[in-house]
Protein backbone atom coordinates (compact mmCIF):
# COMPACT_ATOMS: atom_id res chain seq x y z
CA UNK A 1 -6.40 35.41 37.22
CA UNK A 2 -4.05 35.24 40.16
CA UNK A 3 -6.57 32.67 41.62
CA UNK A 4 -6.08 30.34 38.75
CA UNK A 5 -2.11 30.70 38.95
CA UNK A 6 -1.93 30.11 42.66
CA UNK A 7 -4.46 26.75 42.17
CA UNK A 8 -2.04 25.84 39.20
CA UNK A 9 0.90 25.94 41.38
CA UNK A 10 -0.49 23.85 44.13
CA UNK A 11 -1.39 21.28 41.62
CA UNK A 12 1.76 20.96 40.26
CA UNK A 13 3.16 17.56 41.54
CA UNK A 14 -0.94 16.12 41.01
CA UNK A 15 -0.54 12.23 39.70
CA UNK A 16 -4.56 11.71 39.29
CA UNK A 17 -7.51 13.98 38.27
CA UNK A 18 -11.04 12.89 37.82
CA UNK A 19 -13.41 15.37 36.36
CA UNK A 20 -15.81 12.94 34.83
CA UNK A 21 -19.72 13.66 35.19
CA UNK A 22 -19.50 17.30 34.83
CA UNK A 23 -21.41 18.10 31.93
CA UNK A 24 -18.13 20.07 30.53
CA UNK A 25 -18.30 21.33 27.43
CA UNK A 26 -14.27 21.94 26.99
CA UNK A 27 -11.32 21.83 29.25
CA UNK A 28 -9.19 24.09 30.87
CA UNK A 29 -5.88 24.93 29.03
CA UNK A 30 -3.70 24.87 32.49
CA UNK A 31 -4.31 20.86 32.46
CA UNK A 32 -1.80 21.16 29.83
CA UNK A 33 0.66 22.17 32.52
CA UNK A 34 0.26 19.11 35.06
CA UNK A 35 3.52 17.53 33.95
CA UNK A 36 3.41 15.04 36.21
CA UNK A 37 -0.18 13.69 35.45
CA UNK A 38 -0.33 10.17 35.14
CA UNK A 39 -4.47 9.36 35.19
CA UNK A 40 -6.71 12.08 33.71
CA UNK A 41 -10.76 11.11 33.14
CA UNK A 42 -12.55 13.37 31.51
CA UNK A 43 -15.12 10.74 30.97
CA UNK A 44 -19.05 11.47 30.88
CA UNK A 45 -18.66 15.04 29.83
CA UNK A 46 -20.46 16.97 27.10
CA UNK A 47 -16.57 16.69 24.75
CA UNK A 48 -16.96 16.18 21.12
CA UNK A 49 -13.13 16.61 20.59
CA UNK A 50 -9.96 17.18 22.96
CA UNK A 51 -7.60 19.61 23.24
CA UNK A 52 -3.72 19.46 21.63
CA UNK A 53 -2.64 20.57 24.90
CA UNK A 54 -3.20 17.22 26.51
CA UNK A 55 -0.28 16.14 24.24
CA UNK A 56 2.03 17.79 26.63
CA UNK A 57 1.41 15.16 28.94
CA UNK A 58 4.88 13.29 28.71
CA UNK A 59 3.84 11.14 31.55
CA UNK A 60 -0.15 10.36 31.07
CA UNK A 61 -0.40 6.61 30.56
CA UNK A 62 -4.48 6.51 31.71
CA UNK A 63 -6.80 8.85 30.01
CA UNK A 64 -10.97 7.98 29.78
CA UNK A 65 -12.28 9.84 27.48
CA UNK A 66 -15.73 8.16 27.15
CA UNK A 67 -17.71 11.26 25.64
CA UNK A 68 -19.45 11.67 22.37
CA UNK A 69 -16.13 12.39 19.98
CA UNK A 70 -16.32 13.64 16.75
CA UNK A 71 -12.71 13.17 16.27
CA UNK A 72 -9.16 11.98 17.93
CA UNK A 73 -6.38 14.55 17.75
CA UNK A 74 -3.29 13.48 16.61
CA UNK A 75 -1.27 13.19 20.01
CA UNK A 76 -3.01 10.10 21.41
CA UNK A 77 -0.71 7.76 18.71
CA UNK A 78 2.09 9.22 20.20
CA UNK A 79 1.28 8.22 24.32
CA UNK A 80 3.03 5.67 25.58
């Protein structure tokens, strides 16, 4: 655990992730905590939905989400 916390911390200020093509199945709940994340792709991954926690995002303007979706959640109407 103290491995994830001290990789959170060092992420804090991140702008940009890419984790596209990595087969995941779900994502991590501390992306919820990258407050300053402007681009996230979680593009050609194994998601069929995505997590409520990516509606903490106050400053994500670019999100690919090109997976096999079942569903959008709520938050995405309310991303500027």
């Amino acid at each position: 655990m103290s491995v994830v916390i001290s990789w959170s911390n060092s992420l804090e200020h991140l702008t940009s992730l890419n984790v596209g093509g990595n087969q995941l199945t779900s994502l991590p709940e501390i992306l919820g905590n990258l407050q300053h994340l402007t681009s996230l792709d979680v593009g050609d991954n194994q998601l069929t939905s995505l997590p409520e926690f990516l509606g903490n995002l106050e400053h994500l303007t670019s999100l690919n989400v090109s997976n096999q979706l079942t569903s959008l959640p709520d938050f995405l109407g309310s991303l500027s």
